[in-house]
Protein backbone atom coordinates (compact mmCIF):
# COMPACT_ATOMS: atom_id res chain seq x y z
CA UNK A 1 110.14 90.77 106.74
CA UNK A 2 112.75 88.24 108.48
CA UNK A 3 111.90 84.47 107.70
CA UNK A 4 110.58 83.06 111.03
CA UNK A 5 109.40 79.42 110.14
CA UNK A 6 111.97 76.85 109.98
CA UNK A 7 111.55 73.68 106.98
CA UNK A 8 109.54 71.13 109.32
CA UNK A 9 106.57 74.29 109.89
CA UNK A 10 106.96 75.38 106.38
CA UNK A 11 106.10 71.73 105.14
CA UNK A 12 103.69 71.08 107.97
CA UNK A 13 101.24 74.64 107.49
CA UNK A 14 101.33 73.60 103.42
CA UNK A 15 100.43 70.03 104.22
CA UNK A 16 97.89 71.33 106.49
CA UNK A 17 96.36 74.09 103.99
CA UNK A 18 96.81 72.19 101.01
CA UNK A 19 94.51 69.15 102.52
CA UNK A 20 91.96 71.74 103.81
CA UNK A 21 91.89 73.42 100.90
CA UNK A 22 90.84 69.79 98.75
CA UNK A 23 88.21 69.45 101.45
CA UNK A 24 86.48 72.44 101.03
CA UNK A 25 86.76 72.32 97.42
CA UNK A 26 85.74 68.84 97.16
CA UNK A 27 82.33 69.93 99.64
CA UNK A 28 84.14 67.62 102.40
CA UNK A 29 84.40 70.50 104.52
CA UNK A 30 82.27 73.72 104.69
CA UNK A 31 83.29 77.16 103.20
CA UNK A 32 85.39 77.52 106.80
CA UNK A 33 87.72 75.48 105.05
CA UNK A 34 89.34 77.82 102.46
CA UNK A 35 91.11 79.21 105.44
CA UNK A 36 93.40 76.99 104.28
CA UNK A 37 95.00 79.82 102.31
CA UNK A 38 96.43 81.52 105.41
CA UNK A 39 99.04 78.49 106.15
CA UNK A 40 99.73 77.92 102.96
CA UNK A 41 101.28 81.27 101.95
CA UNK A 42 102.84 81.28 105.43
CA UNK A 43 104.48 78.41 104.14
CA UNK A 44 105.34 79.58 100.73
CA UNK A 45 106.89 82.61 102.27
CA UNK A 46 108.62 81.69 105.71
CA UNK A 47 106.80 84.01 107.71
CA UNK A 48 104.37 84.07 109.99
CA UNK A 49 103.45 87.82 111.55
CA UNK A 50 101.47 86.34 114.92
CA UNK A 51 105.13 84.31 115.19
CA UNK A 52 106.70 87.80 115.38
CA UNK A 53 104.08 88.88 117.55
CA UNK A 54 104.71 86.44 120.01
CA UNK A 55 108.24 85.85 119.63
CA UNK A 56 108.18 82.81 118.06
CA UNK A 57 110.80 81.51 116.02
CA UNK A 58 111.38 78.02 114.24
CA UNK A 59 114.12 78.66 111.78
CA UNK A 60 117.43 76.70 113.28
CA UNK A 61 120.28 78.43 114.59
CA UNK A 62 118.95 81.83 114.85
CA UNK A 63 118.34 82.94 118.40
CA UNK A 64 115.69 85.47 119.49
CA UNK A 65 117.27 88.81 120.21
CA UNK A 66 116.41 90.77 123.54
């Protein structure tokens, strides 16, 4: 597994799962929210497989091979 997600999408997905986590554990939020969990380890492990699957790549300086 080649890291795909660059610092600013690695902070941004655990931003985004960490608050949607709080919300559905707080009851903000319904259960939907706990999908949370899915950018969050993205985050904590720099890759993201529908990335690969579209050819996505946010990690700077590496270019998409052909």
């Amino acid at each position: 597994m080649k890291k795909n997600i660059g610092p600013f999408d690695q902070w941004l997905r655990a931003a985004i799962g960490f608050i949607l986590l709080v919300l559905a554990g707080t009851g903000t939020i319904g259960v939907w929210g706990y999908i949370g969990v899915i950018p969050l380890v993205t985050a904590m492990v720099g890759y993201c497989p529908l990335y690969r699957v579209l050819g996505v790549n946010t990690l700077p300086g590496v270019r998409k091979s052909t």
